[in-house]
PDB file of N, CA and C in Angstrom:
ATOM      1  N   UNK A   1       6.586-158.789-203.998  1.00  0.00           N
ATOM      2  CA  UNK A   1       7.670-158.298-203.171  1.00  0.00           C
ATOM      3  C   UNK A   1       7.146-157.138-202.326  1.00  0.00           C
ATOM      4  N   UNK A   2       7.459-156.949-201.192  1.00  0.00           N
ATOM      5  CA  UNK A   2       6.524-156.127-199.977  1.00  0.00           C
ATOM      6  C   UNK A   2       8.424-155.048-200.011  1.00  0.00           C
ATOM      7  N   UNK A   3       8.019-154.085-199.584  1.00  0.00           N
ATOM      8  CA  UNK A   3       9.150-152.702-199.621  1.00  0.00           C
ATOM      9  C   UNK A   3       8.590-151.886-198.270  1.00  0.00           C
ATOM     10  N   UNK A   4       9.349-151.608-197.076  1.00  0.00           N
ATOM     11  CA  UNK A   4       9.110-150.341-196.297  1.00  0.00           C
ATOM     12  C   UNK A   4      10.211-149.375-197.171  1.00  0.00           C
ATOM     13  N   UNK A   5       9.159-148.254-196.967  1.00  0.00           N
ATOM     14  CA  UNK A   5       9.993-146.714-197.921  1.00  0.00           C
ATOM     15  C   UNK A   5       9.503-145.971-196.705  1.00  0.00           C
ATOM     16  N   UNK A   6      10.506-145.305-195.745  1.00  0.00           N
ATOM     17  CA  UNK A   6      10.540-144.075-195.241  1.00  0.00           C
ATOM     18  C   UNK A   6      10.769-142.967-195.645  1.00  0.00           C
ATOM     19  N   UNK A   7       9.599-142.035-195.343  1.00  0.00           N
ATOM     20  CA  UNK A   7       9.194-140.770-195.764  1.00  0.00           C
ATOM     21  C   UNK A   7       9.515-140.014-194.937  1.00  0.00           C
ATOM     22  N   UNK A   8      10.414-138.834-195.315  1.00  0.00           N
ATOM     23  CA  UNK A   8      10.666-137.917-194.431  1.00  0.00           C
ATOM     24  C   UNK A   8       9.927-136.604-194.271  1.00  0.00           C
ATOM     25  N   UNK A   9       8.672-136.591-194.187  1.00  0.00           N
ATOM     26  CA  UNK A   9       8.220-134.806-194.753  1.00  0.00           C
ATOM     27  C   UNK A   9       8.478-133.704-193.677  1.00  0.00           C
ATOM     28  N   UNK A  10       8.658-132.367-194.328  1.00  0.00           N
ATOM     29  CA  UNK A  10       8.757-131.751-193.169  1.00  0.00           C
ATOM     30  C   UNK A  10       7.262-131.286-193.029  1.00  0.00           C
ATOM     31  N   UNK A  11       7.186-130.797-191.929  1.00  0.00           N
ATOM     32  CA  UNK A  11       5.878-130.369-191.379  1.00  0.00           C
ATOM     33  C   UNK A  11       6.289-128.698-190.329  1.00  0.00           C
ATOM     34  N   UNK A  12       5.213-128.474-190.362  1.00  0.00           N
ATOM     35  CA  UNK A  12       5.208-127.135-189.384  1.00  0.00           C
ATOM     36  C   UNK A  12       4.515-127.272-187.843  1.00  0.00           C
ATOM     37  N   UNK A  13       4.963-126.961-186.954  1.00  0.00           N
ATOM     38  CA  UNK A  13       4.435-127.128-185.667  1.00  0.00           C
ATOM     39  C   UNK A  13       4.392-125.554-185.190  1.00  0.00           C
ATOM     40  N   UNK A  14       3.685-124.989-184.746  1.00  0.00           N
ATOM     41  CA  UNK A  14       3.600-123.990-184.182  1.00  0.00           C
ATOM     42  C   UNK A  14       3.383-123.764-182.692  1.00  0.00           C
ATOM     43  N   UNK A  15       4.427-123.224-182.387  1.00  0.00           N
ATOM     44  CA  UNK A  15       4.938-123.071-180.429  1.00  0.00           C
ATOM     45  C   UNK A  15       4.882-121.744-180.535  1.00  0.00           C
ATOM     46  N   UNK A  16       3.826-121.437-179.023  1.00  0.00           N
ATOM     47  CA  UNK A  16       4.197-119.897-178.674  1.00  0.00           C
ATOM     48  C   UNK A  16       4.714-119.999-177.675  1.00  0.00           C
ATOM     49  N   UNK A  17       5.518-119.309-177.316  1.00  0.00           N
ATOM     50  CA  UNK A  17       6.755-119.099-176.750  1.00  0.00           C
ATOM     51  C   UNK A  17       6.569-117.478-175.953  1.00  0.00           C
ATOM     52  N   UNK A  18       7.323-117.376-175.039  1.00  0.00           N
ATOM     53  CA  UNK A  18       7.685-115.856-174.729  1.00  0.00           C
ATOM     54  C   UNK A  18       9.166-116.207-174.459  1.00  0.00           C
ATOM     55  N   UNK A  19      10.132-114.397-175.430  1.00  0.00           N
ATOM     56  CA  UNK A  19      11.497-114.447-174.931  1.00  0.00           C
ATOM     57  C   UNK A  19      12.058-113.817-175.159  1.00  0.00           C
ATOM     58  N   UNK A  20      13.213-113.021-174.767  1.00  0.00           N
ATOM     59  CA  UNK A  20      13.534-111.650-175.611  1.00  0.00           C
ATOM     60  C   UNK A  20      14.183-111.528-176.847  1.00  0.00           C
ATOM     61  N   UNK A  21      14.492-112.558-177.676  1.00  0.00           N
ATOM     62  CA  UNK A  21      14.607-112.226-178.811  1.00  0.00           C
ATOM     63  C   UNK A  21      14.206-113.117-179.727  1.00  0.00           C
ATOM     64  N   UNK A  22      14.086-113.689-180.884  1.00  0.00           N
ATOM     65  CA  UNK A  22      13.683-114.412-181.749  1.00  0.00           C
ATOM     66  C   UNK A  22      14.244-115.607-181.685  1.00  0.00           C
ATOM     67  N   UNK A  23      16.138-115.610-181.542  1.00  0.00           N
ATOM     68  CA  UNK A  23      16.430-116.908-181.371  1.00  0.00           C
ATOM     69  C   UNK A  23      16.689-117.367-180.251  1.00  0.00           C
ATOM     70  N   UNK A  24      16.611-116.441-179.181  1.00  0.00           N
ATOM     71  CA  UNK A  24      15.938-117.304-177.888  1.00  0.00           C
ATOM     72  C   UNK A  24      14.277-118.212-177.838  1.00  0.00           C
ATOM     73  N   UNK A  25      13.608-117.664-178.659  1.00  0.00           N
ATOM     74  CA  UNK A  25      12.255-117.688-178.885  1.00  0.00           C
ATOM     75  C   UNK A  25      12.509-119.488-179.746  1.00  0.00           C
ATOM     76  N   UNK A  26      13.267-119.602-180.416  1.00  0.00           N
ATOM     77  CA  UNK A  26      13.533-120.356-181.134  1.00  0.00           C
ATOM     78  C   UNK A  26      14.281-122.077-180.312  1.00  0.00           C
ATOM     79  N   UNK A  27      14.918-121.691-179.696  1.00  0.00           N
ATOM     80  CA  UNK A  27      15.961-122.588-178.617  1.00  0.00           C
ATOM     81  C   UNK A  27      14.355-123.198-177.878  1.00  0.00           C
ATOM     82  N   UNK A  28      13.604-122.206-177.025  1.00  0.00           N
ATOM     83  CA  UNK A  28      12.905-122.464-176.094  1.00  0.00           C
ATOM     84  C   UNK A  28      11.495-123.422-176.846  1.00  0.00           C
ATOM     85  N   UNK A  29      11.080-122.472-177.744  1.00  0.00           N
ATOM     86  CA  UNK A  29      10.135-123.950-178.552  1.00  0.00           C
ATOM     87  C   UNK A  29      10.446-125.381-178.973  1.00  0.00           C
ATOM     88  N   UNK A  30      12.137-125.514-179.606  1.00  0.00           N
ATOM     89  CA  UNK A  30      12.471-126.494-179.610  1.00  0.00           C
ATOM     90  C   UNK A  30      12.371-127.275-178.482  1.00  0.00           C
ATOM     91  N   UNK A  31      13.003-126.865-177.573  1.00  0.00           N
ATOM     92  CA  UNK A  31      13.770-127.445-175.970  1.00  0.00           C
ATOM     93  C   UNK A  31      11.969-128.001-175.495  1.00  0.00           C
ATOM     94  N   UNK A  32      11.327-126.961-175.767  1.00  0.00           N
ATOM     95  CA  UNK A  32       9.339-127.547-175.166  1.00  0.00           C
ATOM     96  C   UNK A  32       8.827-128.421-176.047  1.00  0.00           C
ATOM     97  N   UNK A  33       9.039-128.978-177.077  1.00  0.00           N
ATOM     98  CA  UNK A  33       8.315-129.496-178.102  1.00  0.00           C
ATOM     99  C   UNK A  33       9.050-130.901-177.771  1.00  0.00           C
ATOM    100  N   UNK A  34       8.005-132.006-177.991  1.00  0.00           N
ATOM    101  CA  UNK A  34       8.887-132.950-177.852  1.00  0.00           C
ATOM    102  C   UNK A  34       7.822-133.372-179.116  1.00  0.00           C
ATOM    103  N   UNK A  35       8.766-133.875-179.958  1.00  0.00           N
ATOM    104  CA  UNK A  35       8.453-134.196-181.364  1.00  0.00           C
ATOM    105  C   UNK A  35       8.698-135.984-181.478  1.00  0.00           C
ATOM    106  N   UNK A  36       8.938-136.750-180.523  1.00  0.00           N
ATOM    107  CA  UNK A  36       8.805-137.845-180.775  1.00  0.00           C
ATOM    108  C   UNK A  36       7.900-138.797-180.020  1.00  0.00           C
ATOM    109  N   UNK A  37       7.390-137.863-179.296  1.00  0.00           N
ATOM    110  CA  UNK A  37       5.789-137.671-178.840  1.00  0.00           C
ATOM    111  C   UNK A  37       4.681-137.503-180.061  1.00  0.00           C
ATOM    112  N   UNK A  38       4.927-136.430-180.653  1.00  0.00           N
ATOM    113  CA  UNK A  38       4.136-135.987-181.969  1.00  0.00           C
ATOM    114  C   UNK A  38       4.138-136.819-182.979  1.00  0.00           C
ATOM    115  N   UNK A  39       5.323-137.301-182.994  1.00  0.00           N
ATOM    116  CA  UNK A  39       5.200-138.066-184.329  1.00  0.00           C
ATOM    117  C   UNK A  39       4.816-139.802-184.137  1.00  0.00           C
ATOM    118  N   UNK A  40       5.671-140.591-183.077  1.00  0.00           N
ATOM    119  CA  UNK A  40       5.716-141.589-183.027  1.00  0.00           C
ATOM    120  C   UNK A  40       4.697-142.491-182.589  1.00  0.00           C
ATOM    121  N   UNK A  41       3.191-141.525-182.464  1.00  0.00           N
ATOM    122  CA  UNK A  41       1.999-142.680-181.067  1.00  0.00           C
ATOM    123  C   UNK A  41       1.759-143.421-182.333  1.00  0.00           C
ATOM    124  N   UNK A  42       1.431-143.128-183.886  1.00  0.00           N
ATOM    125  CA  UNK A  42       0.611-143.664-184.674  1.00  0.00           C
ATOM    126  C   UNK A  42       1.396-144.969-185.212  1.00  0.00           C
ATOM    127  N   UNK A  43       2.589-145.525-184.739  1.00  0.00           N
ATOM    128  CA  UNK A  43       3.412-146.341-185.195  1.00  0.00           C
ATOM    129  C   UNK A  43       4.142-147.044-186.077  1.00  0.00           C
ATOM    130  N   UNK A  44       3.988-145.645-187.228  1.00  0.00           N
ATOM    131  CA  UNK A  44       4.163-146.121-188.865  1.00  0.00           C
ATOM    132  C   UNK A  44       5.157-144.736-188.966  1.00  0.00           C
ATOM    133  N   UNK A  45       5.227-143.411-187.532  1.00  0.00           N
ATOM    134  CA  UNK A  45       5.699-142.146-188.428  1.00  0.00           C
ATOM    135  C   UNK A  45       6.433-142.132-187.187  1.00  0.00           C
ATOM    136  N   UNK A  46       8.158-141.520-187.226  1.00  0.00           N
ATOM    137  CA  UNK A  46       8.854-141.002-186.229  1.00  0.00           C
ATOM    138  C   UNK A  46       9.778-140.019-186.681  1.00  0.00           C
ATOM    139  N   UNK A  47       9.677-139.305-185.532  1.00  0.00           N
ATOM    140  CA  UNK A  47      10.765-138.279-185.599  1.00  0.00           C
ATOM    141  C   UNK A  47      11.981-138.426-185.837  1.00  0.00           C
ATOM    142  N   UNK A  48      13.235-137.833-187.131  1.00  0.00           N
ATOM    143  CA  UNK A  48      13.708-138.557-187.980  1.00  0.00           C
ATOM    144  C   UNK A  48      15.205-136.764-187.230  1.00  0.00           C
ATOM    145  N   UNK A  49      14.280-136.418-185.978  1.00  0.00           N
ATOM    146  CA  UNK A  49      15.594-135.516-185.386  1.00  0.00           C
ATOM    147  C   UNK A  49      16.544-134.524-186.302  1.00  0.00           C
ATOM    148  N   UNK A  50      15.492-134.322-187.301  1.00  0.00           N
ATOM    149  CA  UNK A  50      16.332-133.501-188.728  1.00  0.00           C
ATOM    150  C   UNK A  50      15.324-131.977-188.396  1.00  0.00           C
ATOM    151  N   UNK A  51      15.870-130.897-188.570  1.00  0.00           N
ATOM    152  CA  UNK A  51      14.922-129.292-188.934  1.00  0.00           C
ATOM    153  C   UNK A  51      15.171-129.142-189.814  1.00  0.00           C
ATOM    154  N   UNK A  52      14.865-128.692-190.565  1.00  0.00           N
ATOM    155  CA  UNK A  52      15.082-128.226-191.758  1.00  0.00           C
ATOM    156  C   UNK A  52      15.164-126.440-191.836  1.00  0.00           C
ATOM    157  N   UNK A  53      14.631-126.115-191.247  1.00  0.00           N
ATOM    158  CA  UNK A  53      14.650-124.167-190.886  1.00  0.00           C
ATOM    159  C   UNK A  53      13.460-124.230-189.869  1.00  0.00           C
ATOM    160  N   UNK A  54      13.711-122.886-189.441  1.00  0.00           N
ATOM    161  CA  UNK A  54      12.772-121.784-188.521  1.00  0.00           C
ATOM    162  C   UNK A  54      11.861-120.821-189.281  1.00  0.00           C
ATOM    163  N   UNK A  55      10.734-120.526-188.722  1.00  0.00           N
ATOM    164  CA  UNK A  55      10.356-119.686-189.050  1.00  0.00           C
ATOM    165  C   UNK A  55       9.800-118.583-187.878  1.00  0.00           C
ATOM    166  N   UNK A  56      10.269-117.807-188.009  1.00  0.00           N
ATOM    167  CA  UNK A  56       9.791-116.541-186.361  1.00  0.00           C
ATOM    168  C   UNK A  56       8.578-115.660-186.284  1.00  0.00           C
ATOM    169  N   UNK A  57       7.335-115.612-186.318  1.00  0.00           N
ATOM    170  CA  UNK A  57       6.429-114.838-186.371  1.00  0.00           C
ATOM    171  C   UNK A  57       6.596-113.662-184.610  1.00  0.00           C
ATOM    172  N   UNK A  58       6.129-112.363-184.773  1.00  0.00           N
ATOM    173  CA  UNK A  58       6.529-111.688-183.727  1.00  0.00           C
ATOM    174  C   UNK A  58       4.967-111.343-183.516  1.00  0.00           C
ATOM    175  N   UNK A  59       4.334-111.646-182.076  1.00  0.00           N
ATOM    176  CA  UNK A  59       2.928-110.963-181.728  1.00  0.00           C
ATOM    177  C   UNK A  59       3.020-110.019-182.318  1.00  0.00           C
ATOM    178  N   UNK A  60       1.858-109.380-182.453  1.00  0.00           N
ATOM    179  CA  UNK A  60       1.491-107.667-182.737  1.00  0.00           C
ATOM    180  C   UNK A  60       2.384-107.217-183.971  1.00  0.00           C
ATOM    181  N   UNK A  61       2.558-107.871-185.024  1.00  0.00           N
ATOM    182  CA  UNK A  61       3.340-107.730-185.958  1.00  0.00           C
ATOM    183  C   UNK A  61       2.099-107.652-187.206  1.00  0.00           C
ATOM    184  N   UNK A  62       1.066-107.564-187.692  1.00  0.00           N
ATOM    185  CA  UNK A  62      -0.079-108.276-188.580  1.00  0.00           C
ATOM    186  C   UNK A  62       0.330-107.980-189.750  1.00  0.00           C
ATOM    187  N   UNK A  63       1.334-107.128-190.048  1.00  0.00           N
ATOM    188  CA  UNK A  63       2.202-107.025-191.704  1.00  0.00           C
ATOM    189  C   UNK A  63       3.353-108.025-191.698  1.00  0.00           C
ATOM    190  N   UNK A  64       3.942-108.057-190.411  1.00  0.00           N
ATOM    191  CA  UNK A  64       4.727-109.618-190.535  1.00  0.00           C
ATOM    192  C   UNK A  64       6.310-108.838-191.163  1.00  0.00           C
ATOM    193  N   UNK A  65       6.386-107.976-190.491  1.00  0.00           N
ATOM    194  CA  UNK A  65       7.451-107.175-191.238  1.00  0.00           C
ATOM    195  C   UNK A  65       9.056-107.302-190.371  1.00  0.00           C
ATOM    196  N   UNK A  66       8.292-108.215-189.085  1.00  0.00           N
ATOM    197  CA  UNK A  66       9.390-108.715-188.419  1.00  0.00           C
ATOM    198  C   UNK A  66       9.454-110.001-188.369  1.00  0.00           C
ATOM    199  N   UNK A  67       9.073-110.728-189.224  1.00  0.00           N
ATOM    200  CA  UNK A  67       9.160-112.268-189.317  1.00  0.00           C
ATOM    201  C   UNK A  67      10.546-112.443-190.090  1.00  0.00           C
ATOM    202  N   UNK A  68      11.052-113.828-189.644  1.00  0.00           N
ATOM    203  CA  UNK A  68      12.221-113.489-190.150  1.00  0.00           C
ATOM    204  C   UNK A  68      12.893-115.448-190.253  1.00  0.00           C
ATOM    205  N   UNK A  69      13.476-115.941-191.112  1.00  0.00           N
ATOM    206  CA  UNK A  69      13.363-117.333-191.655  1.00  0.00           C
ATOM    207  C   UNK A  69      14.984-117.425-190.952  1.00  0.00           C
ATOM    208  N   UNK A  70      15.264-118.889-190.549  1.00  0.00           N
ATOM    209  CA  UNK A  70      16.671-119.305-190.378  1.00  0.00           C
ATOM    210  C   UNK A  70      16.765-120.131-190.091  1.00  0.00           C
ATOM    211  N   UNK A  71      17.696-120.871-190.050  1.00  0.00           N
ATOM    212  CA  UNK A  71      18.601-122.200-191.108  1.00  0.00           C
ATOM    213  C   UNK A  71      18.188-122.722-189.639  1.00  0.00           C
ATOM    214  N   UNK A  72      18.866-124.370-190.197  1.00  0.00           N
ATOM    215  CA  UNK A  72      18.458-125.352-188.618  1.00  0.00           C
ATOM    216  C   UNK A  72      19.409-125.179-187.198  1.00  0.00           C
ATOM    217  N   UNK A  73      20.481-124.338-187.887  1.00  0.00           N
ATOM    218  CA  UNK A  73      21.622-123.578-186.420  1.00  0.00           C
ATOM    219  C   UNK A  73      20.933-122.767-185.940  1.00  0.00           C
ATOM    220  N   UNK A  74      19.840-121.596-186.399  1.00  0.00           N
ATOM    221  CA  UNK A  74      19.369-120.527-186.056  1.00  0.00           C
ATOM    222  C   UNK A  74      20.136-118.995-186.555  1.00  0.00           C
ATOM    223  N   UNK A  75      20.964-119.659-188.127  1.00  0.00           N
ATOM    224  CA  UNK A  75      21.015-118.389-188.561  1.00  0.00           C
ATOM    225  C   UNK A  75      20.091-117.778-189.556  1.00  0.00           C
ATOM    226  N   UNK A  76      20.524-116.499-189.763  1.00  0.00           N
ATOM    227  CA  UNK A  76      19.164-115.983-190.611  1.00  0.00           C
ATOM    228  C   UNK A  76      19.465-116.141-192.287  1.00  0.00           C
ATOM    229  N   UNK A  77      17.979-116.520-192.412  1.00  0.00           N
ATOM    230  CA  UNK A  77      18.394-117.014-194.112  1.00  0.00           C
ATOM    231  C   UNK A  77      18.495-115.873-195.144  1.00  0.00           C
TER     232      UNK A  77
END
């Protein structure tokens, strides 16, 4: 007996962005990323249009003391 099982994993993509605040920063990587580009050339994996969270790294930050996590609306976790 043969079975397709779709796998959903999440993965991390990293977009730099410029913007004045984090969840503008956030809108604008999405809106540039086209993820069914990324996922779909290999023809076994597609973009399944789900986030699961954000994560915000800020330049010139190297303690990371302004990084800051939020949900797939863009609130903070």
């Amino acid at each position: 007996m043969k079975y397709t099982v779709h796998i959903f994993p999440i993965v991390r993509v990293a977009v730099k962005v410029e913007a004045d605040s984090q969840e503008e920063a956030m809108k604008k990587a999405e809106e540039q990323t086209d993820f069914h580009a990324l996922f779909g050339a290999s023809g076994v994996a597609e973009y399944a249009e789900d986030i699961d969270c954000f994560h915000v790294d800020e330049e010139n930050d190297p303690e990371y003391t302004k990084s800051t996590w939020y949900d797939k609306d863009y609130a903070p976790l």
